[in-house]
C-alpha atoms as a PDB file:
ATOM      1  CA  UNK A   1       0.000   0.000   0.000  1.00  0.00           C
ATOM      2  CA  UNK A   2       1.636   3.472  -0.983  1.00  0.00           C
ATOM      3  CA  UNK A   3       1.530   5.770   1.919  1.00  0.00           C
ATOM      4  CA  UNK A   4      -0.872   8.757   0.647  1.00  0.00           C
ATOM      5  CA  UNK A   5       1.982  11.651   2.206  1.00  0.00           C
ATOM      6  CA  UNK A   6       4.835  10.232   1.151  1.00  0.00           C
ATOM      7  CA  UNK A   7       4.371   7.379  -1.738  1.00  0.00           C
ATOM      8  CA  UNK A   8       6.377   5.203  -0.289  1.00  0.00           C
ATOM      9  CA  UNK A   9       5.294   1.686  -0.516  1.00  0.00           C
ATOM     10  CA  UNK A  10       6.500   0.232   2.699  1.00  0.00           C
ATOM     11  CA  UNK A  11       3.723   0.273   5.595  1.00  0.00           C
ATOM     12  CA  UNK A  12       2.937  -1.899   8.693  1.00  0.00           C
ATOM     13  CA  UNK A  13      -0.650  -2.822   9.923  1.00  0.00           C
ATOM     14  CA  UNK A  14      -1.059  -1.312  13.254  1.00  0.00           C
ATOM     15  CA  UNK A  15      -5.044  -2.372  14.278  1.00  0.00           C
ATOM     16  CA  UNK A  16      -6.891  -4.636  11.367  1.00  0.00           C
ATOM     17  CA  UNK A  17     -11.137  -5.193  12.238  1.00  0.00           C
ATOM     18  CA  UNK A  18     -13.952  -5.744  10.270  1.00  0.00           C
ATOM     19  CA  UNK A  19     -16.791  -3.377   9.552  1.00  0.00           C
ATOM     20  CA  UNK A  20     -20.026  -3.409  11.175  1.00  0.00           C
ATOM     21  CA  UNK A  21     -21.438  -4.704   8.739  1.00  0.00           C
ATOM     22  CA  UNK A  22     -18.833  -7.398   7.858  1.00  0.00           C
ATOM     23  CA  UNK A  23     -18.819  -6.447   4.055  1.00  0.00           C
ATOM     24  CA  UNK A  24     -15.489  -4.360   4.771  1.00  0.00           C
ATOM     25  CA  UNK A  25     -11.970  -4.562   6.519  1.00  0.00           C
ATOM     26  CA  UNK A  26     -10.906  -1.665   8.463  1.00  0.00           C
ATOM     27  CA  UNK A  27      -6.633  -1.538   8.571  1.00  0.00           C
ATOM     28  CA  UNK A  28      -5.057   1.042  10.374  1.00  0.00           C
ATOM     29  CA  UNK A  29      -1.040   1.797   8.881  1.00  0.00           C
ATOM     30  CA  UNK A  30       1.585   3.526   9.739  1.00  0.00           C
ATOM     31  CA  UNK A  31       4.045   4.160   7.196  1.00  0.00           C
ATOM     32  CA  UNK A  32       7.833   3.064   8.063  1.00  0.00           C
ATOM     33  CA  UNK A  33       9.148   6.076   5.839  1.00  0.00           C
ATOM     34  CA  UNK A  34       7.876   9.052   7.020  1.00  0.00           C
ATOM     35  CA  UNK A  35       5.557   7.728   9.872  1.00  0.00           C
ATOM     36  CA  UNK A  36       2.174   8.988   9.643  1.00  0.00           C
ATOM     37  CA  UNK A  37      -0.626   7.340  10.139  1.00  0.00           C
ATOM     38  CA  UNK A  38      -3.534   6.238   7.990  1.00  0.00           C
ATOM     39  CA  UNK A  39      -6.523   3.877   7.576  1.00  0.00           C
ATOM     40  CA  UNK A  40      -7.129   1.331   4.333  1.00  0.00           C
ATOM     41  CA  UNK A  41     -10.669  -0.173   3.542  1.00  0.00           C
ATOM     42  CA  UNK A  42     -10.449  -3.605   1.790  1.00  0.00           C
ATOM     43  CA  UNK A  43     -14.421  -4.235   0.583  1.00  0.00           C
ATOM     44  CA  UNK A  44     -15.211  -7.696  -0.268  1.00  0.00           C
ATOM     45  CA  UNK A  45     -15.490  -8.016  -4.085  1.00  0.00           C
ATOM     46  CA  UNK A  46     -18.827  -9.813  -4.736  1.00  0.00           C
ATOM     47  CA  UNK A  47     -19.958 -10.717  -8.107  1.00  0.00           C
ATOM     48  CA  UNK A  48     -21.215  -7.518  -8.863  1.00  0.00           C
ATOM     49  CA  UNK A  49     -24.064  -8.367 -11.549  1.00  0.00           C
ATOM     50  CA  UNK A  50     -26.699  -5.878 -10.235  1.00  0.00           C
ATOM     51  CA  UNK A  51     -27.479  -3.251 -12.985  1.00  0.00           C
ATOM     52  CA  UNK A  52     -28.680  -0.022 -12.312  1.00  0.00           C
ATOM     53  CA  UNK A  53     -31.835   1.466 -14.205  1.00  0.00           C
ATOM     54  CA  UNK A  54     -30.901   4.868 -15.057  1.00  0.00           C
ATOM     55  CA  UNK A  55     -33.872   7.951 -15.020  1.00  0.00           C
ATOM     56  CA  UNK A  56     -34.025   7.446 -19.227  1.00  0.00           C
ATOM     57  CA  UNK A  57     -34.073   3.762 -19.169  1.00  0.00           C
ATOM     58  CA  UNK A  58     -30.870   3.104 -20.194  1.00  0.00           C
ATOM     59  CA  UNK A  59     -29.065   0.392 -17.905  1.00  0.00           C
ATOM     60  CA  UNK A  60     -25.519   0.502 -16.609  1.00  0.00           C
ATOM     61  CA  UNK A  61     -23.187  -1.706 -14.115  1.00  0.00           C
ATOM     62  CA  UNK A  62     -23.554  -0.738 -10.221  1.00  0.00           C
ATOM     63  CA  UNK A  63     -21.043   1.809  -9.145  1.00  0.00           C
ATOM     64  CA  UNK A  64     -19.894   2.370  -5.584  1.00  0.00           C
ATOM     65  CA  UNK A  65     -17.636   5.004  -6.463  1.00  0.00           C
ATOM     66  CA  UNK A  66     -20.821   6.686  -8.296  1.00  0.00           C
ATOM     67  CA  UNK A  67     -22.610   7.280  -4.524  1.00  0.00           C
ATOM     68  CA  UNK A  68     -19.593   8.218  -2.919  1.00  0.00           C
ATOM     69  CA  UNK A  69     -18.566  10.813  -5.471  1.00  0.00           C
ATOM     70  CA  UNK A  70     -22.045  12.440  -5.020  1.00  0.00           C
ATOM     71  CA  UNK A  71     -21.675  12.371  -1.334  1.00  0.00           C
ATOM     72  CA  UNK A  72     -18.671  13.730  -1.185  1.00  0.00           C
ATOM     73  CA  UNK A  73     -20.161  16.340  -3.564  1.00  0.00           C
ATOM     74  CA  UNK A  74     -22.895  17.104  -1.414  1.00  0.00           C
ATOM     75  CA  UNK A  75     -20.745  17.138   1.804  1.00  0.00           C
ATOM     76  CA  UNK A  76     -18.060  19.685   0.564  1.00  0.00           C
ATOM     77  CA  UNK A  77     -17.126  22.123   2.971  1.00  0.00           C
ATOM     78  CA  UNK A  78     -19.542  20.727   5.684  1.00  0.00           C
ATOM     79  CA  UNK A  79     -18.747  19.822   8.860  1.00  0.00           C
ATOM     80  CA  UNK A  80     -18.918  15.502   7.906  1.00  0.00           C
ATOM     81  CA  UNK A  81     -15.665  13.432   8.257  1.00  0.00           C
ATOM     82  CA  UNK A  82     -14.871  11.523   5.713  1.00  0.00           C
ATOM     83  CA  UNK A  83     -15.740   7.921   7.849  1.00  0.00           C
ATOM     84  CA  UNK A  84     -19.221   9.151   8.013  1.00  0.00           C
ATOM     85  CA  UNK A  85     -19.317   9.415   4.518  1.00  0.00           C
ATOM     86  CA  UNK A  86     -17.938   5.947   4.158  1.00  0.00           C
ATOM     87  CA  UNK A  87     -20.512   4.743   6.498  1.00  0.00           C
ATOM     88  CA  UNK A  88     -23.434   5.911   4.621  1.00  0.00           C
ATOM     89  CA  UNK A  89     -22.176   4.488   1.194  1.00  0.00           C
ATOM     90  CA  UNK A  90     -21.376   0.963   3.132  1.00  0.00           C
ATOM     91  CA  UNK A  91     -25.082   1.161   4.481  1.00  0.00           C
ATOM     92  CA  UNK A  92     -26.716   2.394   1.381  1.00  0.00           C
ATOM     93  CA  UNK A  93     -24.660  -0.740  -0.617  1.00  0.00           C
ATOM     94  CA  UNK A  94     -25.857  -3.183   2.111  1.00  0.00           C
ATOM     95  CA  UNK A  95     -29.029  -2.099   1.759  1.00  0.00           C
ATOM     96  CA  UNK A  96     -29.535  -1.932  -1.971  1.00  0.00           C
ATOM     97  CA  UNK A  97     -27.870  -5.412  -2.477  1.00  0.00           C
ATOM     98  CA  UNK A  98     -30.262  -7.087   0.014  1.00  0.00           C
ATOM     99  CA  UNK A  99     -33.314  -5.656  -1.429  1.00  0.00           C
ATOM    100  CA  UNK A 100     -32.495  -5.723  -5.275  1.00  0.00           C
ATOM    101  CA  UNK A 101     -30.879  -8.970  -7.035  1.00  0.00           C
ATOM    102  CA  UNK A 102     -30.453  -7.658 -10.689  1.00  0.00           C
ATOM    103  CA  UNK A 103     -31.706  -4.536 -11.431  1.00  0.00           C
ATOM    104  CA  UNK A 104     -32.377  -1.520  -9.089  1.00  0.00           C
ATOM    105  CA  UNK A 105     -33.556   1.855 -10.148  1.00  0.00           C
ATOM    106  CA  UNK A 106     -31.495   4.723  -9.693  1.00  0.00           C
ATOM    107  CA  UNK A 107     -34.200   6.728  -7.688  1.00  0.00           C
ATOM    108  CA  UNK A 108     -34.345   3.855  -5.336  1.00  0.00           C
ATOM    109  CA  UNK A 109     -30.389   4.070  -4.621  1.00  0.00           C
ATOM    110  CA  UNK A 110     -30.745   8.180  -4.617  1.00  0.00           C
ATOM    111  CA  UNK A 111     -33.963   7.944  -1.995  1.00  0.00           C
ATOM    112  CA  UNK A 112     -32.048   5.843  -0.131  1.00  0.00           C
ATOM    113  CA  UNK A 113     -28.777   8.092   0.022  1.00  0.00           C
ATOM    114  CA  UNK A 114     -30.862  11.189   0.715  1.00  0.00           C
ATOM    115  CA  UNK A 115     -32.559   9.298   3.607  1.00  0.00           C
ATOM    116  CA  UNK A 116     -29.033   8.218   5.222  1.00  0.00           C
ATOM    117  CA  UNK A 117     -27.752  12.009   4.363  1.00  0.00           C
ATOM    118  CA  UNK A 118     -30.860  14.030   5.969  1.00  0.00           C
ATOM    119  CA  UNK A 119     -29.887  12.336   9.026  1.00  0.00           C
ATOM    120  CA  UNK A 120     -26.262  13.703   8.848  1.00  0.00           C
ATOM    121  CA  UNK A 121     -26.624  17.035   7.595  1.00  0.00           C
ATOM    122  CA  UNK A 122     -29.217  19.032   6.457  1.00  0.00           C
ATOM    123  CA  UNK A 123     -27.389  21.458   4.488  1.00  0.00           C
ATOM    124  CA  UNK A 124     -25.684  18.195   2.469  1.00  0.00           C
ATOM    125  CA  UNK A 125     -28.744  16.802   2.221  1.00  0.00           C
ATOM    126  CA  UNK A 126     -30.703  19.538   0.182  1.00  0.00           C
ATOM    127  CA  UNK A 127     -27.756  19.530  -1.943  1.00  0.00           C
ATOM    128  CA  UNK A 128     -28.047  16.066  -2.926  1.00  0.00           C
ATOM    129  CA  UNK A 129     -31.821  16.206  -3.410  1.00  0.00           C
ATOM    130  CA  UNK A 130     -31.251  19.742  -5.500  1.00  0.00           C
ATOM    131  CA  UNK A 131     -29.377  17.245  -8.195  1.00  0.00           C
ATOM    132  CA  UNK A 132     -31.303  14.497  -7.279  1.00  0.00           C
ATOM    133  CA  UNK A 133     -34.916  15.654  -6.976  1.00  0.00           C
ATOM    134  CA  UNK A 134     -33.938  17.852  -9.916  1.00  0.00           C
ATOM    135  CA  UNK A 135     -36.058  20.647  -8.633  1.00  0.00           C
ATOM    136  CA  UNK A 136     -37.930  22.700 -11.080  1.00  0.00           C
ATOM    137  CA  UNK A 137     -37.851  26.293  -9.619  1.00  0.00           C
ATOM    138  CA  UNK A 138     -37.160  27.941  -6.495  1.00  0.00           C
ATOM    139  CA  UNK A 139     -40.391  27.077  -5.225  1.00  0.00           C
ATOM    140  CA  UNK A 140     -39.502  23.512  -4.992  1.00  0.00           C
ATOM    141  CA  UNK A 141     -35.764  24.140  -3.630  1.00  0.00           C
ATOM    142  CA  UNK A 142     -38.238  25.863  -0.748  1.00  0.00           C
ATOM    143  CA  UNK A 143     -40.778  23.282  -0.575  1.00  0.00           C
ATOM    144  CA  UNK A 144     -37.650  20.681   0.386  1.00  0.00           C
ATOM    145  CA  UNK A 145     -35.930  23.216   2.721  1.00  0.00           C
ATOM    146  CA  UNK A 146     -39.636  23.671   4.939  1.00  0.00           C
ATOM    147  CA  UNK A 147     -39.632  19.898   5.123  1.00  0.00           C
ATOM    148  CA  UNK A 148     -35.860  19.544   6.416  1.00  0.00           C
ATOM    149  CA  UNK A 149     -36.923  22.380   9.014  1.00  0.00           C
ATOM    150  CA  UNK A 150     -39.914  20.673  10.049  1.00  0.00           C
ATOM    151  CA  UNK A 151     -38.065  17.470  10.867  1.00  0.00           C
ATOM    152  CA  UNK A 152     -34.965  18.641  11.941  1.00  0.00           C
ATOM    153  CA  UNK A 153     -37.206  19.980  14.825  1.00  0.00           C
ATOM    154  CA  UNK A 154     -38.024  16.700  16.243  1.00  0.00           C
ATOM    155  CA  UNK A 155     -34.790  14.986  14.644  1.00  0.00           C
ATOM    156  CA  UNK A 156     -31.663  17.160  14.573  1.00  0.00           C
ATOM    157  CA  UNK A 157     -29.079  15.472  12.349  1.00  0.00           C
ATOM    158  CA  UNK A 158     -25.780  13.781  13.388  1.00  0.00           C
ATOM    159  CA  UNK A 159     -23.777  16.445  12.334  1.00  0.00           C
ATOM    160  CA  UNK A 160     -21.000  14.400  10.548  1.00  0.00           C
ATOM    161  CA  UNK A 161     -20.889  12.304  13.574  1.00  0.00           C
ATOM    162  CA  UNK A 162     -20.360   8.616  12.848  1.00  0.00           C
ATOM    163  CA  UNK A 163     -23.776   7.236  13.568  1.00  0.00           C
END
């Protein structure tokens, strides 16, 4: 593993667990070279033969990277560390490949990142469902914002808390 300061390839495992959920290895390194400290994520490579339905109907291969890159998106500059993030894209996975077999629309995978992120952070969370929800005018950008407000009342969110 190449150390992410440095480059250097030479590492030791300091603390090796498994996920939560099991689907993951957590490794904590240190790297002999310059000796900082960072974490690896081995994921457990499954057949991966669940397609994903896009909004037009066309039909493309499940993409993990695809959910995290819109998190991280929608978490910019926001108070959520980056294992939270992780989190949410390890529970959305686990969900979506226990419900769905084959196919899976993409609206089900976005409705069920948006429901992970409104828990975390409201502010990340109408940015997701702005591209998501594709909004048609301000009035609907609102309409989503009232609703946040109205639940965060009774819920407030995690703040980029691990859960």
């Amino acid at each position: 593993m190449r150390c992410p300061y440095c480059g250097i390839d030479r590492d030791k495992v300091i603390d090796s667990r498994s996920t939560e959920e099991g689907r993951a290895i957590r490794r904590r390194r240190s790297c002999l070279n310059c000796n900082k400290r960072f974490t690896t994520y081995e994921h457990i490579e499954t057949p991966n033969k669940l397609v994903v339905i896009k909004k037009d109907g066309s039909r493309v291969p499940y993409d993990r990277q695809k959910i995290l890159a819109g998190l991280e998106k929608a978490c910019y500059k926001r108070p959520v560390s980056s294992e939270a993030i992780l989190k949410v894209v390890e529970e959305v996975e686990e969900e979506i490949f226990r419900r769905f077999d084959r196919e899976v629309d993409a609206l089900e995978i976005g409705n069920t990142v948006a429901n992970r992120l409104k828990h975390l952070d409201h502010v990340a969370y109408v940015r997701f469902a702005s591209v998501y929800k594709q909004f048609r005018d301000l009035e609907d950008l609102l309409d989503e914002v009232r609703d946040v407000l109205e639940t965060s009342q009774d819920n407030p969110p995690n703040q980029g808390r691990l859960f």
